[in-house]
C-alpha atoms as a PDB file:
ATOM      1  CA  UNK A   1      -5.825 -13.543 -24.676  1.00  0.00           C
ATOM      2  CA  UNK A   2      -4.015 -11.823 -27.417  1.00  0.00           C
ATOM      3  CA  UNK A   3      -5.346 -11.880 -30.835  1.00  0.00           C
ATOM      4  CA  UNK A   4      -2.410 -11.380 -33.558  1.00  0.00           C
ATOM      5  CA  UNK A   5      -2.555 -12.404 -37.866  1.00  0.00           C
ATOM      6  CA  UNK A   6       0.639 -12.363 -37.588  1.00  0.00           C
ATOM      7  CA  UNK A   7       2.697 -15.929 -36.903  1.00  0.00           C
ATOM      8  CA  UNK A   8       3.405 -16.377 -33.131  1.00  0.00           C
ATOM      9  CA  UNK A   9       7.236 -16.016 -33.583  1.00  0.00           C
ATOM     10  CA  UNK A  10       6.720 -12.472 -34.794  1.00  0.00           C
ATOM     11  CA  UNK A  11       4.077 -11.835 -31.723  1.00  0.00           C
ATOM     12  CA  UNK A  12       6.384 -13.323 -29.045  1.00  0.00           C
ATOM     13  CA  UNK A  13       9.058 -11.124 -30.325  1.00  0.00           C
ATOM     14  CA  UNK A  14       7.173  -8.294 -30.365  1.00  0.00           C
ATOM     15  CA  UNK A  15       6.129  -8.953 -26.496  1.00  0.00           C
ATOM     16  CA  UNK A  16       9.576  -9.311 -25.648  1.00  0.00           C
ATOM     17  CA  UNK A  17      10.801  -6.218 -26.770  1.00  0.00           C
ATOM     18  CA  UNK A  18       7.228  -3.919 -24.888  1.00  0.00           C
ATOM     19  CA  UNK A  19       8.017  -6.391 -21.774  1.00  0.00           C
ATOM     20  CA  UNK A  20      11.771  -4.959 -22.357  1.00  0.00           C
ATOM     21  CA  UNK A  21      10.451  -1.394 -22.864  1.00  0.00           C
ATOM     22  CA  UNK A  22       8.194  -1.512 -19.639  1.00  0.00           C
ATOM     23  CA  UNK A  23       4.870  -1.304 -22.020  1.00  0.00           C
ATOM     24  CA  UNK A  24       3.980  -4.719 -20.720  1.00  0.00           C
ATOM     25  CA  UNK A  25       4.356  -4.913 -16.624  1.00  0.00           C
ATOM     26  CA  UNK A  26       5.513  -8.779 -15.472  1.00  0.00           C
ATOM     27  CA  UNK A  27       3.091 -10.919 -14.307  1.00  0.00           C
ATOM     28  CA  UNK A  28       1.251 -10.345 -10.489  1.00  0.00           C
ATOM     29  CA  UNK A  29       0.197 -13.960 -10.243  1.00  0.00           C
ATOM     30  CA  UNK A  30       2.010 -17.039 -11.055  1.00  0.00           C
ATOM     31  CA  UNK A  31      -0.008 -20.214 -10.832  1.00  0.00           C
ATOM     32  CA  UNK A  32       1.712 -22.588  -8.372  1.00  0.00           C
ATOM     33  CA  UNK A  33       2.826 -25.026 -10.887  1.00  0.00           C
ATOM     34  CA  UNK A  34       4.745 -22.104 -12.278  1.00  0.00           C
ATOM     35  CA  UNK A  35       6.266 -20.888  -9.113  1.00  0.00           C
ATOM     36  CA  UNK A  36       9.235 -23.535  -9.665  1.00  0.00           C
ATOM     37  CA  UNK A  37      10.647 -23.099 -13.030  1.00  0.00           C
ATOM     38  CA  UNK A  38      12.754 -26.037 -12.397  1.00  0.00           C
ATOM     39  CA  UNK A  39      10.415 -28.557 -11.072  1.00  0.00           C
ATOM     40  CA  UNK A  40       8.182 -27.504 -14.098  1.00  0.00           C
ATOM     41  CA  UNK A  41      11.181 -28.165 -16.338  1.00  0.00           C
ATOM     42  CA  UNK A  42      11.886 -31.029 -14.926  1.00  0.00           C
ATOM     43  CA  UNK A  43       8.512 -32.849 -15.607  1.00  0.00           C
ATOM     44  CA  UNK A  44       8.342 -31.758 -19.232  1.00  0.00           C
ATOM     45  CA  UNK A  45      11.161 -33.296 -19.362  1.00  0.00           C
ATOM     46  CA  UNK A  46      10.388 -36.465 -18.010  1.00  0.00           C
ATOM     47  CA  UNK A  47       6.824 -36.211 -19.768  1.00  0.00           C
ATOM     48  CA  UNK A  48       8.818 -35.850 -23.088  1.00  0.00           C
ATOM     49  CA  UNK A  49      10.428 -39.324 -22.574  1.00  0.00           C
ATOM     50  CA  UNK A  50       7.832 -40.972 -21.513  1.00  0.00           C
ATOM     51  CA  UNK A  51       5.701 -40.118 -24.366  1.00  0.00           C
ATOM     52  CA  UNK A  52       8.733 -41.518 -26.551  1.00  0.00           C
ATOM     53  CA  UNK A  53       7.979 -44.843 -25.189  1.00  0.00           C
ATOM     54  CA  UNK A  54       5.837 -47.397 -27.092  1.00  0.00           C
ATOM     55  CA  UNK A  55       3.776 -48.512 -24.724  1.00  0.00           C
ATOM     56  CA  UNK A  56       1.893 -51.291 -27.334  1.00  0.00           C
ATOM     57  CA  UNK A  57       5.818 -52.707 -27.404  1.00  0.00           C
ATOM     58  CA  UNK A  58       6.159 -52.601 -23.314  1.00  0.00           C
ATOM     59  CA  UNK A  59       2.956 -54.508 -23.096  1.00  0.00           C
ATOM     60  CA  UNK A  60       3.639 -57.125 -25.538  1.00  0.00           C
ATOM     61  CA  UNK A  61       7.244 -57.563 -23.581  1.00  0.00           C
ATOM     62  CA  UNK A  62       5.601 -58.428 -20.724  1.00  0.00           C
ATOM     63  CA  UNK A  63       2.867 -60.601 -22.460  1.00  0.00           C
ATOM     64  CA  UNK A  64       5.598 -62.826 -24.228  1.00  0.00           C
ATOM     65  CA  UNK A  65       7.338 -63.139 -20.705  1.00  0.00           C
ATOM     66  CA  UNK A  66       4.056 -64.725 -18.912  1.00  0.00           C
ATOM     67  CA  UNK A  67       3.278 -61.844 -17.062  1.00  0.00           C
ATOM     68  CA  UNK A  68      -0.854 -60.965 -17.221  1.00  0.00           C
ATOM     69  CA  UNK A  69      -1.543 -57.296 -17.286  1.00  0.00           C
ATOM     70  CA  UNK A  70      -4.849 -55.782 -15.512  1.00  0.00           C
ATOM     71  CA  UNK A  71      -6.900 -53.140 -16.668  1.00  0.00           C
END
């Protein structure tokens, strides 16, 4: 883990440019998850609009329809 008082902005752009310089070598391992950038982007994605749902509001929807929800 890397330790830094400075704000991450100035830390990631300091990595950057010793990644860019060869001081920093890439990565050996990438965690499966990680393998497929797009898959990963994909379900950030999809996480980000499903966290923009009000669920409280979905549930109440289907309560005022009739429907009965289960724990």
């Amino acid at each position: 883990m890397i330790h830094s008082t400075h704000s991450p902005k100035v830390s990631l752009v300091r990595l950057r440019e010793e990644y860019k310089n060869g001081i920093i070598n890439p990565p050996s391992f990438l965690p499966k998850w990680y393998q497929d950038i797009d898959l990963l982007a994909g379900k950030l994605a999809f996480s980000l609009v499903l966290n923009g749902i009000n669920l409280q509001s979905v549930e109440e929807h289907y309560i005022n329809k009739g429907f009965k929800l289960s724990a």
